[in-house]
PDB file of N, CA and C in Angstrom:
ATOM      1  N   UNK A   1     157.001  41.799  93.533  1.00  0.00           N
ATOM      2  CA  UNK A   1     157.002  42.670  94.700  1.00  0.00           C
ATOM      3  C   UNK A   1     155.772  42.336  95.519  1.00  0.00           C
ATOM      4  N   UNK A   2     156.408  41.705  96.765  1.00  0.00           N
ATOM      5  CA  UNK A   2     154.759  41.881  97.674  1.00  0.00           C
ATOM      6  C   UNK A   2     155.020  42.470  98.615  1.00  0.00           C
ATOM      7  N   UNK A   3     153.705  42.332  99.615  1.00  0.00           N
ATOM      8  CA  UNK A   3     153.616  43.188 100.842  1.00  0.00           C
ATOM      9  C   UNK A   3     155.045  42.473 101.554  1.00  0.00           C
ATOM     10  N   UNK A   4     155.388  41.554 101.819  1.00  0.00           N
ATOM     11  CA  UNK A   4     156.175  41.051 103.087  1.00  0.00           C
ATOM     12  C   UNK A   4     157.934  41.738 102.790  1.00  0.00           C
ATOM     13  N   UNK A   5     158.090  41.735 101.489  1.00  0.00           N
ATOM     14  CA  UNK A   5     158.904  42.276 101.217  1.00  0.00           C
ATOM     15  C   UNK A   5     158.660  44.442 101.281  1.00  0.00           C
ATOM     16  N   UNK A   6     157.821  45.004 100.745  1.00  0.00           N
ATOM     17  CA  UNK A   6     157.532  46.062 101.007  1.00  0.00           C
ATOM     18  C   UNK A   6     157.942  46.738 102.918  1.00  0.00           C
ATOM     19  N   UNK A   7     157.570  45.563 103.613  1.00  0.00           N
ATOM     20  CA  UNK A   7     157.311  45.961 104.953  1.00  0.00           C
ATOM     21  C   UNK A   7     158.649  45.843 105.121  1.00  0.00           C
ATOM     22  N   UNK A   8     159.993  45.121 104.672  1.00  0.00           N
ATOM     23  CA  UNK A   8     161.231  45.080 104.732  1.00  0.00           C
ATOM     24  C   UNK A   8     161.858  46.035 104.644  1.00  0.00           C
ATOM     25  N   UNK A   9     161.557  46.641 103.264  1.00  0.00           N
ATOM     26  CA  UNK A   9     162.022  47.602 102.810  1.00  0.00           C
ATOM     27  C   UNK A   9     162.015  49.193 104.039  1.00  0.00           C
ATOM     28  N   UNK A  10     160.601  48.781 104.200  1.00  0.00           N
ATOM     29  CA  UNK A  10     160.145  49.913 104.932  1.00  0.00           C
ATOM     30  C   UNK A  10     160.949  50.338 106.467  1.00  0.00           C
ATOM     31  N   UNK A  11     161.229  48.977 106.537  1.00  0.00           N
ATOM     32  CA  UNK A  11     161.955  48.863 108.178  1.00  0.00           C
ATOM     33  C   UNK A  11     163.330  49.359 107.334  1.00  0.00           C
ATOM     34  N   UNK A  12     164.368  49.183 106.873  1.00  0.00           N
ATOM     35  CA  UNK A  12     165.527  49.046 106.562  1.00  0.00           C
ATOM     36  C   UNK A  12     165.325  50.513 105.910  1.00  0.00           C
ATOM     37  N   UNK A  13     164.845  50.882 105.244  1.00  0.00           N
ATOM     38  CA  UNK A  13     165.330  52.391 104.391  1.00  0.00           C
ATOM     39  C   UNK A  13     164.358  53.718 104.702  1.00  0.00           C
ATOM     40  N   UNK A  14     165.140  54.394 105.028  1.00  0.00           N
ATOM     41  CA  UNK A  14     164.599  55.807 105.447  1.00  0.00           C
ATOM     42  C   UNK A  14     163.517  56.199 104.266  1.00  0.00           C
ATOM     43  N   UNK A  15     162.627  57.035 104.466  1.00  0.00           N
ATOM     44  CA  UNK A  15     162.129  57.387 102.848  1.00  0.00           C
ATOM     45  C   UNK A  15     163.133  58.473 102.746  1.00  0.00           C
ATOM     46  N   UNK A  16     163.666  59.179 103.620  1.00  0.00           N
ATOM     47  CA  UNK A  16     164.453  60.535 102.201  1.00  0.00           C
ATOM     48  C   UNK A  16     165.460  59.563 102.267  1.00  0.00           C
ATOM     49  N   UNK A  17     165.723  58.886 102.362  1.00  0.00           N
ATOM     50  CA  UNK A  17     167.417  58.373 101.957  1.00  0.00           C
ATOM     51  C   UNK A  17     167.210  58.108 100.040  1.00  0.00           C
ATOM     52  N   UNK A  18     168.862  58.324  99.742  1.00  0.00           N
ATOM     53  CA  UNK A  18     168.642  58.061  98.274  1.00  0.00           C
ATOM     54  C   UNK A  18     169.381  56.646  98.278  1.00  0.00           C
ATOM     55  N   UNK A  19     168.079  56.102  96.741  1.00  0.00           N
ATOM     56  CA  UNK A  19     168.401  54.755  96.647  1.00  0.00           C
ATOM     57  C   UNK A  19     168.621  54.303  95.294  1.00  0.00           C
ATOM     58  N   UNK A  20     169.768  53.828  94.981  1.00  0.00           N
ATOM     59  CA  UNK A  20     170.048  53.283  93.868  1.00  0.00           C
ATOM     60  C   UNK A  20     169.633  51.526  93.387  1.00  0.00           C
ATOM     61  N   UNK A  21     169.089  51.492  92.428  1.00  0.00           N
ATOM     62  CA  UNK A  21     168.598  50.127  92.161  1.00  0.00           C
ATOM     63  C   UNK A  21     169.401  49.700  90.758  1.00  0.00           C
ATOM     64  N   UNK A  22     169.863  48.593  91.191  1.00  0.00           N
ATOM     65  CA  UNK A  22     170.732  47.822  89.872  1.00  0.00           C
ATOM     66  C   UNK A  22     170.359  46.237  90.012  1.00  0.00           C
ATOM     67  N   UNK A  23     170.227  46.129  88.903  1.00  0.00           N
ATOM     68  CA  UNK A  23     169.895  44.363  88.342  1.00  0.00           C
ATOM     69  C   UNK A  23     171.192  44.107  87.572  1.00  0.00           C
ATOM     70  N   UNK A  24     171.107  42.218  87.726  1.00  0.00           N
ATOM     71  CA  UNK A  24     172.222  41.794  87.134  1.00  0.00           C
ATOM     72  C   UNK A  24     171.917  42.093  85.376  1.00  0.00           C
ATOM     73  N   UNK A  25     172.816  42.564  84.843  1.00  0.00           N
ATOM     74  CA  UNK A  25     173.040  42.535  83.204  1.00  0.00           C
ATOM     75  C   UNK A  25     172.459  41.332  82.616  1.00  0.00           C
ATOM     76  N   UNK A  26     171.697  41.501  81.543  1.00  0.00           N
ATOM     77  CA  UNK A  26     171.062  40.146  80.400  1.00  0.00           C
ATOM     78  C   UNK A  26     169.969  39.651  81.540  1.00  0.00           C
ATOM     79  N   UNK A  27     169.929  39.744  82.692  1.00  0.00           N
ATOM     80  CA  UNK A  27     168.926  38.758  83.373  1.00  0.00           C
ATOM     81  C   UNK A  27     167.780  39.629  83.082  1.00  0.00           C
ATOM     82  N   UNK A  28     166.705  39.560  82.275  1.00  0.00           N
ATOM     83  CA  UNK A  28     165.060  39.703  82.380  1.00  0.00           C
ATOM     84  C   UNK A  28     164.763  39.946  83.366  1.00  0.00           C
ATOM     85  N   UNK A  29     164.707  38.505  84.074  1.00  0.00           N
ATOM     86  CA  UNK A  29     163.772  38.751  85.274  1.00  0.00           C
ATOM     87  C   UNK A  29     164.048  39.455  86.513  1.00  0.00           C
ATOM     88  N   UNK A  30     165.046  39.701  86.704  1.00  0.00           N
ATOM     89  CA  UNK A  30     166.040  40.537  87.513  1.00  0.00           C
ATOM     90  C   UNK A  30     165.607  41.965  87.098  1.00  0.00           C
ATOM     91  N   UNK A  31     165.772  42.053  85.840  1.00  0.00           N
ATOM     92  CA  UNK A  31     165.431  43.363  85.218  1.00  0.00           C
ATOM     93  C   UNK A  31     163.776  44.117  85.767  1.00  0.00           C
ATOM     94  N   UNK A  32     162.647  43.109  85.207  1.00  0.00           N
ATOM     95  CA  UNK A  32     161.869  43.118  85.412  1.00  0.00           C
ATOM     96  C   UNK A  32     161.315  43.310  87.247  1.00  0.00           C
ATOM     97  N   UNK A  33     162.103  42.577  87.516  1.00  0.00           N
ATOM     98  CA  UNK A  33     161.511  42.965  89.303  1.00  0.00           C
ATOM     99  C   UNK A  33     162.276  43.950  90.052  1.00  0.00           C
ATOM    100  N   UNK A  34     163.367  43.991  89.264  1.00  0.00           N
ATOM    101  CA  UNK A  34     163.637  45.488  89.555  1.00  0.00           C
ATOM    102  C   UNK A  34     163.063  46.950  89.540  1.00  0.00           C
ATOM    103  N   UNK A  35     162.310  47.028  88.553  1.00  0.00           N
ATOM    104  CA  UNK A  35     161.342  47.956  87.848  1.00  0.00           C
ATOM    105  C   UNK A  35     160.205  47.742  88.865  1.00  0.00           C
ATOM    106  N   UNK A  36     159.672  46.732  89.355  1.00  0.00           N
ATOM    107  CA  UNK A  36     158.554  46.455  89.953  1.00  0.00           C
ATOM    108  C   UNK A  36     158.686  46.738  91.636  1.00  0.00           C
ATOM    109  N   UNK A  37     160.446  46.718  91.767  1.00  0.00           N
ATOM    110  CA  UNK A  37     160.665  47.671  93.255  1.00  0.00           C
ATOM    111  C   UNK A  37     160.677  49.171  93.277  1.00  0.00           C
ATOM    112  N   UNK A  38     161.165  49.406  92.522  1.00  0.00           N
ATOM    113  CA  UNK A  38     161.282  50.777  91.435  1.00  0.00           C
ATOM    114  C   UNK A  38     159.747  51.500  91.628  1.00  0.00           C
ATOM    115  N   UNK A  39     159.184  50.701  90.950  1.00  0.00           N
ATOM    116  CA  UNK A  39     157.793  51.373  91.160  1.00  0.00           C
ATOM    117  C   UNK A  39     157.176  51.452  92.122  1.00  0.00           C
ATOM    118  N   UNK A  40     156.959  50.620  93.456  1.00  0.00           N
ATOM    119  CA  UNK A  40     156.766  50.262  94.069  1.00  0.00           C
ATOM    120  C   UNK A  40     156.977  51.367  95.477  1.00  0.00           C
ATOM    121  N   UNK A  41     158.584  51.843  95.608  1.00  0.00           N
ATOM    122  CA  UNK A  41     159.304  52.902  96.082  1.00  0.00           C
ATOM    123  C   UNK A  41     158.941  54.247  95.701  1.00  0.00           C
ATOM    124  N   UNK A  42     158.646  54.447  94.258  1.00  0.00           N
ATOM    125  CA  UNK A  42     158.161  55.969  93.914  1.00  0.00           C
ATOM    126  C   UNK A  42     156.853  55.472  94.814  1.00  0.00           C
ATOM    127  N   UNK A  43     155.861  54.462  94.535  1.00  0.00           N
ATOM    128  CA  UNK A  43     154.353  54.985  94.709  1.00  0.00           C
ATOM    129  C   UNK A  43     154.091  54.801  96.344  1.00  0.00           C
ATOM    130  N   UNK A  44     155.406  54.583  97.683  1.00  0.00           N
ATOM    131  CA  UNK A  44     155.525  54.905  98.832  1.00  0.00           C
ATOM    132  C   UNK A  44     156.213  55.394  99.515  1.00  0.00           C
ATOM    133  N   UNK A  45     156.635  56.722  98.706  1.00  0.00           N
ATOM    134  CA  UNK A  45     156.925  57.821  99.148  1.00  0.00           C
ATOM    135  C   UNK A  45     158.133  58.046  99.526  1.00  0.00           C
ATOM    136  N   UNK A  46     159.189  57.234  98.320  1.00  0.00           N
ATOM    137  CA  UNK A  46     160.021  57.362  98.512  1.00  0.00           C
ATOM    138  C   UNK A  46     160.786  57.978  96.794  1.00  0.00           C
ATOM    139  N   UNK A  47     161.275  59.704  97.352  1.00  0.00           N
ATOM    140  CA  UNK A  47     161.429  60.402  95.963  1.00  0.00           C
ATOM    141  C   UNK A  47     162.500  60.199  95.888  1.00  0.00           C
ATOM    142  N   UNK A  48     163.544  59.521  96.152  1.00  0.00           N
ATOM    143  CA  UNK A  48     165.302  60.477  95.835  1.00  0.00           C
ATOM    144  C   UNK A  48     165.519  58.410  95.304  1.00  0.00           C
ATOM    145  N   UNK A  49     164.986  57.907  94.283  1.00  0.00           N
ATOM    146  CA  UNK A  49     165.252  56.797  93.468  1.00  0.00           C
ATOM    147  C   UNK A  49     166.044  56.771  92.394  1.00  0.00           C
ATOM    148  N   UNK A  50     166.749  56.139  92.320  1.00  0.00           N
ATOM    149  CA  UNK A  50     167.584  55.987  90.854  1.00  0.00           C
ATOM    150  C   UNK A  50     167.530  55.220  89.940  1.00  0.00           C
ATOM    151  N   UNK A  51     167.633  54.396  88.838  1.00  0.00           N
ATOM    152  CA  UNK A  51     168.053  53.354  88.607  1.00  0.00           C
ATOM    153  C   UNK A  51     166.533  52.654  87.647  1.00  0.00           C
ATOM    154  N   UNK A  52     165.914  51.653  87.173  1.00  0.00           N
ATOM    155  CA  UNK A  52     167.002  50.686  86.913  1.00  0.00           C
ATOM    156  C   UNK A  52     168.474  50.469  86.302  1.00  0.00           C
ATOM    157  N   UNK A  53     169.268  50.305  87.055  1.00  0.00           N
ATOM    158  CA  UNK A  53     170.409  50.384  86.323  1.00  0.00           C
ATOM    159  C   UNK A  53     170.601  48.623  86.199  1.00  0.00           C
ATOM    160  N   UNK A  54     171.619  48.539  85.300  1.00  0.00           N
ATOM    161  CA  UNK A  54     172.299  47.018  85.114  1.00  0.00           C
ATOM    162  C   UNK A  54     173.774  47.160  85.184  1.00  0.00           C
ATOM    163  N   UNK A  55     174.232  46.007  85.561  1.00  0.00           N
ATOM    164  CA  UNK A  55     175.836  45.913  85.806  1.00  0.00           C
ATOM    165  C   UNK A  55     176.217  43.990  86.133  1.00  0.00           C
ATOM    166  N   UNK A  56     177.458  43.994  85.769  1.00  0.00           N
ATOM    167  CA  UNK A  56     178.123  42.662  85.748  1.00  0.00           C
ATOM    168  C   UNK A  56     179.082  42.579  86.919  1.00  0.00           C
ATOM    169  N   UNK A  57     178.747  41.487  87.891  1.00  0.00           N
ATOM    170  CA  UNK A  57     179.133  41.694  88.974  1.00  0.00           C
ATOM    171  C   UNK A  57     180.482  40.137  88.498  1.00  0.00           C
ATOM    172  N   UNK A  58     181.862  40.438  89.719  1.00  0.00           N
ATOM    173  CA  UNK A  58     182.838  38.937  89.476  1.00  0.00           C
ATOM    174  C   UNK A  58     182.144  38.124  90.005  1.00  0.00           C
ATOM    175  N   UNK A  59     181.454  37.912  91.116  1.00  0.00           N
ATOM    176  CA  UNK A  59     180.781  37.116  91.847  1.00  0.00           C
ATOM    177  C   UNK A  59     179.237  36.875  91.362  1.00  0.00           C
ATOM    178  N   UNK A  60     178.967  35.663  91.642  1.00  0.00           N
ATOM    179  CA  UNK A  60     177.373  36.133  91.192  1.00  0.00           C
ATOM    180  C   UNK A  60     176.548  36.686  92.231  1.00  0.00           C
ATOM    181  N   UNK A  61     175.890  37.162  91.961  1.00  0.00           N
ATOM    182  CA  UNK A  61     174.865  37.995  92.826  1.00  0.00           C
ATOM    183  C   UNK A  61     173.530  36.969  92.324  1.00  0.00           C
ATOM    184  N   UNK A  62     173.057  36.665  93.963  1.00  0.00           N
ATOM    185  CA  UNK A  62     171.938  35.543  93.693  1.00  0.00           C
ATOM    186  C   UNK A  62     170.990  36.468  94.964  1.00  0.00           C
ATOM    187  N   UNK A  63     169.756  36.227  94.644  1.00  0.00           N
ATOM    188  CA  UNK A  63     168.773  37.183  95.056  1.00  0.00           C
ATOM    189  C   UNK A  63     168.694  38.488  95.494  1.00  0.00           C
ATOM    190  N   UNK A  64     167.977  39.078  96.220  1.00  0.00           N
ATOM    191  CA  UNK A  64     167.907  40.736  96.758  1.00  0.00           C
ATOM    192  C   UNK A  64     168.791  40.995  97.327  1.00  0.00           C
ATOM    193  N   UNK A  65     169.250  42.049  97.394  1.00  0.00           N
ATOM    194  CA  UNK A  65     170.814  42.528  98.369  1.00  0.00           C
ATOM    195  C   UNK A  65     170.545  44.088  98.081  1.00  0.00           C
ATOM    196  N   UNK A  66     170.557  44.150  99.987  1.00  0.00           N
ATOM    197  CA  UNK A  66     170.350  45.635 100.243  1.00  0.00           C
ATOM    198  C   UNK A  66     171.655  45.972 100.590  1.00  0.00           C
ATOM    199  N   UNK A  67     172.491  46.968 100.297  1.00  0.00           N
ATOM    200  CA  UNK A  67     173.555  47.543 100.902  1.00  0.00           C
ATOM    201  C   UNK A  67     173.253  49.016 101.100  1.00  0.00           C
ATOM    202  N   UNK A  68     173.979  48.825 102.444  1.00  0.00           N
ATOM    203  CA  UNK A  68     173.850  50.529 103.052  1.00  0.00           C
ATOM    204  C   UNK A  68     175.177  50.926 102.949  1.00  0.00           C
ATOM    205  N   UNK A  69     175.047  52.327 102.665  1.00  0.00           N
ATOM    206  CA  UNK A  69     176.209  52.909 101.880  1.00  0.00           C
ATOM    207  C   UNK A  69     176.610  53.922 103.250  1.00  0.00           C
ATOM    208  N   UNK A  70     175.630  54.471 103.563  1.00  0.00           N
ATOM    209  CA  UNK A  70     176.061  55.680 104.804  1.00  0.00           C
ATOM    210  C   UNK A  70     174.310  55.229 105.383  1.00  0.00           C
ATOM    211  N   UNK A  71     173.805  56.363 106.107  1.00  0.00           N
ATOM    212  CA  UNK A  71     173.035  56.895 106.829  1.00  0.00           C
ATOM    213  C   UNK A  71     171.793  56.834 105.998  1.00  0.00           C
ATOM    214  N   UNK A  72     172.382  58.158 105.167  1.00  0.00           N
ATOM    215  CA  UNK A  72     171.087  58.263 104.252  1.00  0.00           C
ATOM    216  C   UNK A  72     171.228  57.783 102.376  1.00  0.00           C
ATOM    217  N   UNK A  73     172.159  56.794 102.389  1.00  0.00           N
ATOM    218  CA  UNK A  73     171.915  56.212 100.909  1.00  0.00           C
ATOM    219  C   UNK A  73     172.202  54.902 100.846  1.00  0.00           C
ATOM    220  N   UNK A  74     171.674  54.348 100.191  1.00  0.00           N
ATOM    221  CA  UNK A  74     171.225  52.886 100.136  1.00  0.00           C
ATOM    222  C   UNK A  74     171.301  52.330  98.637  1.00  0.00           C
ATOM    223  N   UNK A  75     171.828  50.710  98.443  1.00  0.00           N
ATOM    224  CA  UNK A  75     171.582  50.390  97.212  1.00  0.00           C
ATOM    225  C   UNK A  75     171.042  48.601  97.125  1.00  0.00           C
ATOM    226  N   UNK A  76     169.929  48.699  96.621  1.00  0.00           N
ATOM    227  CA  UNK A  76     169.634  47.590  96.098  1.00  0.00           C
ATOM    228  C   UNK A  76     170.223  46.978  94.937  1.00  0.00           C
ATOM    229  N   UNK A  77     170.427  46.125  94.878  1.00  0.00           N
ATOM    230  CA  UNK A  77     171.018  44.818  93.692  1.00  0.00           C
ATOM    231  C   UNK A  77     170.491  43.893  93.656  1.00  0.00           C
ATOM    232  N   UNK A  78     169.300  43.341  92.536  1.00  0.00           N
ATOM    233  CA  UNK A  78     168.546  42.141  92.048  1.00  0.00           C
ATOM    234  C   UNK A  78     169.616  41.382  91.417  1.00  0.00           C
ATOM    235  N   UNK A  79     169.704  40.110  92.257  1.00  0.00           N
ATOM    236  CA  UNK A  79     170.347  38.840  91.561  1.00  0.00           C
ATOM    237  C   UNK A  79     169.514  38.194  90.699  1.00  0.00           C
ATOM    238  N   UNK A  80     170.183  36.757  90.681  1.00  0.00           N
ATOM    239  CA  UNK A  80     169.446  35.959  89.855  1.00  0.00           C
ATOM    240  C   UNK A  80     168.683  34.801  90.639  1.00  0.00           C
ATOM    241  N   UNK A  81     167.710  34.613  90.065  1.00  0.00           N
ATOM    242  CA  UNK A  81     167.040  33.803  91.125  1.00  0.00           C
ATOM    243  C   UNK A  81     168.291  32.670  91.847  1.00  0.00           C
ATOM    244  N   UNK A  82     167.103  32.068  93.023  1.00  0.00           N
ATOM    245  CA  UNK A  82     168.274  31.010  93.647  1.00  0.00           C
ATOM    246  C   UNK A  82     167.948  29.855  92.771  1.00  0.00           C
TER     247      UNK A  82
END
């Protein structure tokens, strides 16, 4: 997690919006930087977080992917590296 990505985040997601975070299944490192957005989101002020969750996608899911769900909820999905 760095700043350039943080400032992304910041543009793209409301802080009250709720946000669900899921990493790809078995991937570590996916896992791991998931947790590290995770944390990252609680410690800027953003309360309504969910997740780490894991899940097995048909397609692969290869790096960060923000999806907006409505207005105010949002979900991140950590791929696998490129």
């Amino acid at each position: 997690m760095d700043a350039q990505l943080g400032a992304q985040l910041k543009q793209h997601i409301p802080s009250p919006a709720k946000i669900t975070i899921t990493a790809i299944l078995g991937d570590s490192e996916a896992f791991g930087f998931a947790n590290q957005v995770l944390a990252w989101l609680r410690e800027n002020g953003y309360s309504n977080v969910t997740g780490v969750n894991q899940a097995v996608y048909s397609q692969p899911m290869i790096g960060n992917n923000l999806k907006k769900i409505s207005e105010s909820e949002y979900d991140i999905i950590i791929g696998a590296r490129q």
